[in-house]
Protein backbone atom coordinates (compact mmCIF):
# COMPACT_ATOMS: atom_id res chain seq x y z
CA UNK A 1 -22.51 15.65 -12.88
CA UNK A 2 -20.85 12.78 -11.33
CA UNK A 3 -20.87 13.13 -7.22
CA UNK A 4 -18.70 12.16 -5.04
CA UNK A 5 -18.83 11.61 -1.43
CA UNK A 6 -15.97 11.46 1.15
CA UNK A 7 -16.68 9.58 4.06
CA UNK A 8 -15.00 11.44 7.10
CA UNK A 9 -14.69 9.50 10.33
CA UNK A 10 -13.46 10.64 13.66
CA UNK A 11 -9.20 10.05 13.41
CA UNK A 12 -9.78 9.90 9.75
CA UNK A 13 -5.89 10.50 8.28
CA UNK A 14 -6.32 14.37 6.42
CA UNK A 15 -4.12 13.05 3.62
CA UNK A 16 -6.21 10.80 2.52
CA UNK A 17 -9.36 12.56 3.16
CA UNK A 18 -7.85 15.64 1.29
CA UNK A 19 -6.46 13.74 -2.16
CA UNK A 20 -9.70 13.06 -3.65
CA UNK A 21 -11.15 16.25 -2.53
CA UNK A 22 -8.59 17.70 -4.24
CA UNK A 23 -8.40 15.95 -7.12
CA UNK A 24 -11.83 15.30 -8.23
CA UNK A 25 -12.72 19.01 -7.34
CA UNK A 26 -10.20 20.32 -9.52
CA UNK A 27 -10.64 17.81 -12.87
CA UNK A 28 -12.27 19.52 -15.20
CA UNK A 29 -14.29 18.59 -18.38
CA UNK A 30 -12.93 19.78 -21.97
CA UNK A 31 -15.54 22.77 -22.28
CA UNK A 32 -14.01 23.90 -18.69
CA UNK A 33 -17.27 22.24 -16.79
CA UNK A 34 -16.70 21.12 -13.45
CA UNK A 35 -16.27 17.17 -13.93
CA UNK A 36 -17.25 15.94 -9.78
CA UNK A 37 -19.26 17.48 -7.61
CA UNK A 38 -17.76 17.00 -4.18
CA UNK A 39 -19.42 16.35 -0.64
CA UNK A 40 -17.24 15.26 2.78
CA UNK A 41 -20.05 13.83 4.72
CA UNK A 42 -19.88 11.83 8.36
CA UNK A 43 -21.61 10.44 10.78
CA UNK A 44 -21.58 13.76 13.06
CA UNK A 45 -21.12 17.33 12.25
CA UNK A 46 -18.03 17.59 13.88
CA UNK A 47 -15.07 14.70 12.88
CA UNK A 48 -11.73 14.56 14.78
CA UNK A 49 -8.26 13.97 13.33
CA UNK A 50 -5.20 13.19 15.04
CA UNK A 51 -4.52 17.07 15.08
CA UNK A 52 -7.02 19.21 14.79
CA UNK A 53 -11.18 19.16 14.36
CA UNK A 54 -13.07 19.97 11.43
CA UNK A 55 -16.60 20.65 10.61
CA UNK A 56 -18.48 18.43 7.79
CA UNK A 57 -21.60 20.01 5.73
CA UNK A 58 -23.53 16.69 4.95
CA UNK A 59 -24.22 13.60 7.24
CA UNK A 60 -24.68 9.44 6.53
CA UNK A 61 -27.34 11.06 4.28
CA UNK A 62 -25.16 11.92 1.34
CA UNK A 63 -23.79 8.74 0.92
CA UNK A 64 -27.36 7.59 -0.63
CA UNK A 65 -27.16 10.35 -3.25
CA UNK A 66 -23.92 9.59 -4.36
CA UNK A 67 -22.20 8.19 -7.60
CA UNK A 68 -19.01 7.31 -5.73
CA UNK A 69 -18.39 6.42 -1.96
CA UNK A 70 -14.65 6.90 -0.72
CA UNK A 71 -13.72 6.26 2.47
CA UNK A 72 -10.20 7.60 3.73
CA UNK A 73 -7.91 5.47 5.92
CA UNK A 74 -8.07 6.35 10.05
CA UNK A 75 -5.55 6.51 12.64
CA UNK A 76 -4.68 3.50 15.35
CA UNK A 77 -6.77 5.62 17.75
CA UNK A 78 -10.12 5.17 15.36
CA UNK A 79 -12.75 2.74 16.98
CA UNK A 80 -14.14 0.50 15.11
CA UNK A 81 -16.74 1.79 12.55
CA UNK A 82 -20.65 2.39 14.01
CA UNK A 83 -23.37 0.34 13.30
CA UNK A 84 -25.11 3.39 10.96
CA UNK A 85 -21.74 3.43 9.34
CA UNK A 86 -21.70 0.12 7.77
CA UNK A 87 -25.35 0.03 7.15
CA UNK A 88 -25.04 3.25 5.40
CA UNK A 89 -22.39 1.66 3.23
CA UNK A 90 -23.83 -1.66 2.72
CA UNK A 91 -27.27 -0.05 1.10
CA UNK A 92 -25.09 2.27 -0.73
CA UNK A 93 -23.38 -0.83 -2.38
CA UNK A 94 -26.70 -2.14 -2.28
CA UNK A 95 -28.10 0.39 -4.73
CA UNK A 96 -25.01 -0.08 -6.88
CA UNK A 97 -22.89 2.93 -5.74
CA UNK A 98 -19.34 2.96 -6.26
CA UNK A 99 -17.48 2.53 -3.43
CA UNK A 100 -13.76 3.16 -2.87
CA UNK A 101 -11.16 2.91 0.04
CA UNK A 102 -8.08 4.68 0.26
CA UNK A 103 -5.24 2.84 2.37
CA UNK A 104 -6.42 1.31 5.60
CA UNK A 105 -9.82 2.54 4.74
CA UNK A 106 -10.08 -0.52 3.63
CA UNK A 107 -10.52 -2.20 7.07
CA UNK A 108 -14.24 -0.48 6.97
CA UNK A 109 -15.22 -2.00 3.73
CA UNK A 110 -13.97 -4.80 5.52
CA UNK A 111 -15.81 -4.98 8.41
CA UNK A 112 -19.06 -3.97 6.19
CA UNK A 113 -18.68 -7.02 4.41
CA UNK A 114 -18.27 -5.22 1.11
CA UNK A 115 -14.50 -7.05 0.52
CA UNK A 116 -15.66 -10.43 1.23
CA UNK A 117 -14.32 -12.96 -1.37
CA UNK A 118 -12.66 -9.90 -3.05
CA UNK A 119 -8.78 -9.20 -4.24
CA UNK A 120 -8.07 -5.86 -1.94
CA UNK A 121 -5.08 -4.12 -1.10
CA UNK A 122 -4.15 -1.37 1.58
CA UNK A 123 -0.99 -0.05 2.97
CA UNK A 124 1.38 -2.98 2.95
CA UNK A 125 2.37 -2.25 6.66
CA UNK A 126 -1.11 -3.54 7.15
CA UNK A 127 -1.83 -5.91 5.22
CA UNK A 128 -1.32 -9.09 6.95
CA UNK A 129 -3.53 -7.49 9.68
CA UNK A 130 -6.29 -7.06 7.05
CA UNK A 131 -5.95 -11.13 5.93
CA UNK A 132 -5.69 -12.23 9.58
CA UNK A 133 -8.87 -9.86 10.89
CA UNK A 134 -11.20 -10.48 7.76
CA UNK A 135 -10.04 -14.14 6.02
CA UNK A 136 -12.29 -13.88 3.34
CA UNK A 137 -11.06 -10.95 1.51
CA UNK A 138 -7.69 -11.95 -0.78
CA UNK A 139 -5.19 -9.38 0.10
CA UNK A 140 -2.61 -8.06 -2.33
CA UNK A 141 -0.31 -6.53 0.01
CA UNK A 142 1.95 -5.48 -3.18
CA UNK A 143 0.00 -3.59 -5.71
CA UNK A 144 -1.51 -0.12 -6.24
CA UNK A 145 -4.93 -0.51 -6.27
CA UNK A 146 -7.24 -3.10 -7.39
CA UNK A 147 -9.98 -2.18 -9.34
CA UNK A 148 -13.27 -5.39 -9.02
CA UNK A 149 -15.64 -2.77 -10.78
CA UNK A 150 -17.62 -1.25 -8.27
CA UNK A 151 -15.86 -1.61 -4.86
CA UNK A 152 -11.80 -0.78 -5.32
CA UNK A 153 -9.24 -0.43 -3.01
CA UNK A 154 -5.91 1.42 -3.35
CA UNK A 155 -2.49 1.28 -0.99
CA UNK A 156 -1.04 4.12 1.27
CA UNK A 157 -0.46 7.78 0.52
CA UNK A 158 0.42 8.28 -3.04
CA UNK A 159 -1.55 4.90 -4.04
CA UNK A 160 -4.06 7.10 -3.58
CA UNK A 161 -4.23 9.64 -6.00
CA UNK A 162 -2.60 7.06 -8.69
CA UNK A 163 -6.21 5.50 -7.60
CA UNK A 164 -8.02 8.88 -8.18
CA UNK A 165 -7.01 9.34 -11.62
CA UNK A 166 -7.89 5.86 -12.24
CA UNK A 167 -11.28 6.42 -11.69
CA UNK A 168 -11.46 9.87 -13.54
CA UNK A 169 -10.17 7.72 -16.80
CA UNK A 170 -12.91 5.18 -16.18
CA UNK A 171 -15.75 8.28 -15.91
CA UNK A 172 -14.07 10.31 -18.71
CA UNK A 173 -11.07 9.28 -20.25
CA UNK A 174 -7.66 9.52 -20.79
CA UNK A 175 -7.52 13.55 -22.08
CA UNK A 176 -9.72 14.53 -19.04
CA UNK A 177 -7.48 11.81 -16.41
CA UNK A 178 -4.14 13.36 -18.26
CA UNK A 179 -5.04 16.91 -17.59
CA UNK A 180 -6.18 16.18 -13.91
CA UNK A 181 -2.54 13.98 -13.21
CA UNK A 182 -0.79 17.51 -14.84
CA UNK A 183 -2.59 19.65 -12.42
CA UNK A 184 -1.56 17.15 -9.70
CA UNK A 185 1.95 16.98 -10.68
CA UNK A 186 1.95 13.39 -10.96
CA UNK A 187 2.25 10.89 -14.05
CA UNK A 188 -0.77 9.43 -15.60
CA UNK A 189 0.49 6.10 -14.45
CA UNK A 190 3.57 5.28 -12.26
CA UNK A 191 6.56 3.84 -13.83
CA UNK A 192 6.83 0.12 -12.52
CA UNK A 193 2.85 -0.74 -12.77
CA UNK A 194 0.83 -1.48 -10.10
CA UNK A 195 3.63 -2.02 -7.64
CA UNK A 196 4.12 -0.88 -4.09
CA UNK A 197 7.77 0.36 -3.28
CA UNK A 198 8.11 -1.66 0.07
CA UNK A 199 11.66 -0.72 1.82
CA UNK A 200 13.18 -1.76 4.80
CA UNK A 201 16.66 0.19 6.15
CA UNK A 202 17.38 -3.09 7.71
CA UNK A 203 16.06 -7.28 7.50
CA UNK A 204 13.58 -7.82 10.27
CA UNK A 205 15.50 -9.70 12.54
CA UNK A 206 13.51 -10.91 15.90
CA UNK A 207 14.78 -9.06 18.92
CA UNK A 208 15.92 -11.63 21.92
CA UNK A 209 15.29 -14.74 18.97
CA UNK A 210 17.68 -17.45 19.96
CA UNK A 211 18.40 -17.14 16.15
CA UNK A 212 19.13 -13.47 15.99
CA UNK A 213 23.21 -13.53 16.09
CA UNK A 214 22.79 -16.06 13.22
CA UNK A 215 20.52 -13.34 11.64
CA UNK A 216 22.81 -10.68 11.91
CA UNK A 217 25.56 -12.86 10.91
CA UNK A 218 23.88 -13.31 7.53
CA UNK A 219 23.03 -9.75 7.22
CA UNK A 220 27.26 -9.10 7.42
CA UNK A 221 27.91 -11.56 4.79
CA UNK A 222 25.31 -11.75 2.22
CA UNK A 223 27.61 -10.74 -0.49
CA UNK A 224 29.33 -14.44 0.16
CA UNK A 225 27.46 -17.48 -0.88
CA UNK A 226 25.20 -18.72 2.23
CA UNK A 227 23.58 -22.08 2.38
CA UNK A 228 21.18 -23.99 4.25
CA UNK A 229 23.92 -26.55 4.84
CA UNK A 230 26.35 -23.90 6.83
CA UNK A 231 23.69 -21.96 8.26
CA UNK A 232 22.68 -25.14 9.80
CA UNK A 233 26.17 -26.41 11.07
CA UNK A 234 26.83 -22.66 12.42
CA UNK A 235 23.27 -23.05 14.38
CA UNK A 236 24.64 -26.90 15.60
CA UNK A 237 21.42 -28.49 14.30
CA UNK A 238 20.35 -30.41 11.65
CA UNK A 239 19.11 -29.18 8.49
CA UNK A 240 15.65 -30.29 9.09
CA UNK A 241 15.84 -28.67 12.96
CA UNK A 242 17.36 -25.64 11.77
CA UNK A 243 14.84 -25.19 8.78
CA UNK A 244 11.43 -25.57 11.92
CA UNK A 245 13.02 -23.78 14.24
CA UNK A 246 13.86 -20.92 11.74
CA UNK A 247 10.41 -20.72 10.40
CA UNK A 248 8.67 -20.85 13.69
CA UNK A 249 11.32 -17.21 14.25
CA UNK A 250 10.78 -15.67 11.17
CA UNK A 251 7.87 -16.80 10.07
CA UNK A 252 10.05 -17.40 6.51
CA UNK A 253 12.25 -19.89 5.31
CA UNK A 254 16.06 -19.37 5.35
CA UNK A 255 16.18 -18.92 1.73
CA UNK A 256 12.86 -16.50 1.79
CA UNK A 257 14.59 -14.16 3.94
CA UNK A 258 18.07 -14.56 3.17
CA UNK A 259 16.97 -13.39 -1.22
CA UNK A 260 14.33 -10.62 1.02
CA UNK A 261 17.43 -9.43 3.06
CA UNK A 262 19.52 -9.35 -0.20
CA UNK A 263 17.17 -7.46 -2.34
CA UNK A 264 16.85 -4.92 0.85
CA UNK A 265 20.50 -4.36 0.42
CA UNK A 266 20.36 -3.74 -3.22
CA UNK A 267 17.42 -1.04 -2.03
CA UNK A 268 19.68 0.59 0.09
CA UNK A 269 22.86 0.40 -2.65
CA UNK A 270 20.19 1.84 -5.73
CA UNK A 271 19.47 4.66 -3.17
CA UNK A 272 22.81 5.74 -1.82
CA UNK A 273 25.10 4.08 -4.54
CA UNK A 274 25.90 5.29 -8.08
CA UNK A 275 26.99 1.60 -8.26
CA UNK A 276 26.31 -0.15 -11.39
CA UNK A 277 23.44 -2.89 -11.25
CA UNK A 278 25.95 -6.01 -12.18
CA UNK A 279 27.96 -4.23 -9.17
CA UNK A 280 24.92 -4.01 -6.62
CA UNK A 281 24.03 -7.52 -7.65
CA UNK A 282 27.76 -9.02 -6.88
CA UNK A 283 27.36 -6.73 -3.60
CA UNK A 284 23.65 -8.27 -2.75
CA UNK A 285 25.17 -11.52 -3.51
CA UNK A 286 23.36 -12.62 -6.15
CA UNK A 287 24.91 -15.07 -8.78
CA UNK A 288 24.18 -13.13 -11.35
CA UNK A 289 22.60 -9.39 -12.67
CA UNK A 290 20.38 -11.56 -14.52
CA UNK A 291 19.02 -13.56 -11.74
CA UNK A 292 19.02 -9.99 -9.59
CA UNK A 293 16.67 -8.26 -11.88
CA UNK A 294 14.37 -10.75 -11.85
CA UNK A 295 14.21 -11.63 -8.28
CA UNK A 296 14.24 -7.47 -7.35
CA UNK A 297 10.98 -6.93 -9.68
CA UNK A 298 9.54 -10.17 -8.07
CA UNK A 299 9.50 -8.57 -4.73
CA UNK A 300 9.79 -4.92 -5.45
CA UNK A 301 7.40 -5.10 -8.18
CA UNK A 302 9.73 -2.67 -10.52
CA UNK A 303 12.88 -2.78 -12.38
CA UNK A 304 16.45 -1.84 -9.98
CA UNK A 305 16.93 1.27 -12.33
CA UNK A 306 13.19 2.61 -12.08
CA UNK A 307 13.72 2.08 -7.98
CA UNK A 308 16.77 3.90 -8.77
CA UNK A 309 15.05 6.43 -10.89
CA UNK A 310 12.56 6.99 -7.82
CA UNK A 311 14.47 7.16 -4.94
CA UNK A 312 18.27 7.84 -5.57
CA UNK A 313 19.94 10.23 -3.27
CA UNK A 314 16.57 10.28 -1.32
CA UNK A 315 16.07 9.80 2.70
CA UNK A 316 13.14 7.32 3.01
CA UNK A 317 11.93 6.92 5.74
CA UNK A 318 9.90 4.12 7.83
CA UNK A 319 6.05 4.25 6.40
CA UNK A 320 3.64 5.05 8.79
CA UNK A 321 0.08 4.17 7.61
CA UNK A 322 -1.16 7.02 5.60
């Protein structure tokens, strides 16, 4: 039987401690055989989350025994990761365990080592933090999961289990992975692919930023046509002036964030719109449904109708990191 151990540290996030418990203790095998055998190990006996304590049956220990490693994302208020920790996980790896973060998890595989001139996601609200702290892991801020064979790393919350029943298809296949998604309430695999649905209610627009009524000005009108030429003369500098001091802002070109601020409007018109696409398109102010599509999937990593299909008539809120 293929064993599993959940790494519980204190502030570790009980969502993401409690999917793959969850799932991989409930898969089962065609003859009705228990497919994981499932151990939540830590450091101490006793782990802390943000709300309440609980009490762990195995220690660093298990970790050497297991098949699969998985490591749940922590809160802000986690420290950073104990020396026994990491050089649990590093002989683990090591001794060619499996080993598997869940959302900002990933920031102890990190600091391990066991990401280093890897692709690796993690919750997208944290993934330029994960590039900055640890340069030599390749963050893809916009998928699912990423799968390098024995180390893999999935996004926030839901990412999660889509990461789960990943695995079980790589341990036992698609039948046993199928019945374990139907028992989870949850598609095999997500419509859109590997994407992450990233949404914004509004453009980021720097609070105080000498640029910011220029900002918000573009926000009102991005249904017109908007170019660097008039944002420029509005601002009373020169295109090459206006293009610096915009970037050194935003961190973005004007036309980055004026076709991200565009395709956040066309989120917010899928969700609370029946609008047709061609409508939302002339609304976002792009030339062109066309052009729309393929820009939207570019950055949203799915199709306007299968956002649409997803989150129509749905409140959604800001993402925290779990």
């Amino acid at each position: 039987m293929h064993t599993v151990a959940i790494l519980a540290l204190d502030h570790v996030v009980p969502f993401d401690m409690a999917t793959p418990m969850e799932v991989f203790g409930r898969t089962r095998l065609p003859d009705g055989r228990s497919a994981y055998r499932v151990r939540v190990c830590g450091e101490t006996p006793d782990v802390r989350t943000d709300g309440f304590a609980l009490r762990v049956d195995h220690g660093l220990e298990a970790l050497a025994d297991a098949d699969t490693v998985i490591v749940p994302g922590r809160s802000e208020q986690a420290s950073p990761p104990s020396a026994r920790v990491l050089t649990a996980l590093r002989d683990a790896a090591a001794a060619g365990t499996r080993i598997v973060s869940i959302c900002v998890g990933a920031f102890v595989l990190a600091e391990a080592g066991l990401l280093d001139g890897l692709r690796a996601t993690t919750h997208w609200v944290a993934a330029d933090a994960l590039a900055k702290d640890y340069p030599l892991v390749e963050v893809q801020p916009d998928v699912l999961y990423v799968d390098n064979g024995q180390i893999l790393t999935s996004a926030g919350a839901a990412a999660g289990l889509d990461l789960c029943l990943h695995l079980i298809r790589r341990d036992y296949g698609s039948a046993v992975a199928a019945d374990a998604a139907r028992l989870s309430v949850m598609p095999l695999e997500r419509e859109g692919g590997q994407a992450q649905f990233i949404v914004h209610r509004h453009p980021p627009i720097p609070q105080g930023s000498t640029l910011e009524p220029l900002l918000r000005w573009i926000e009102d009108n991005l249904s017109h046509e908007v170019t660097l030429g008039a944002l420029a003369t509005r601002s009373g500098m020169s295109e090459r002036t206006f293009s610096r001091r915009f970037r050194e802002q935003t961190g973005s070109t004007p036309l980055q964030w004026l076709l991200r601020a565009r395709v956040r409007r066309a989120q917010y018109l899928l969700e609370n719109s029946d609008h047709t696409v061609e409508r939302i398109a002339q609304q976002a102010g792009f030339g062109s449904p066309t052009a729309f599509r393929e820009r939207f999937r570019r950055v949203v990593g799915t199709s306007p109708q299968a956002y649409r299909s997803a989150f129509h008539g749905r409140t959604v809120p800001e993402v925290a990191f779990s």
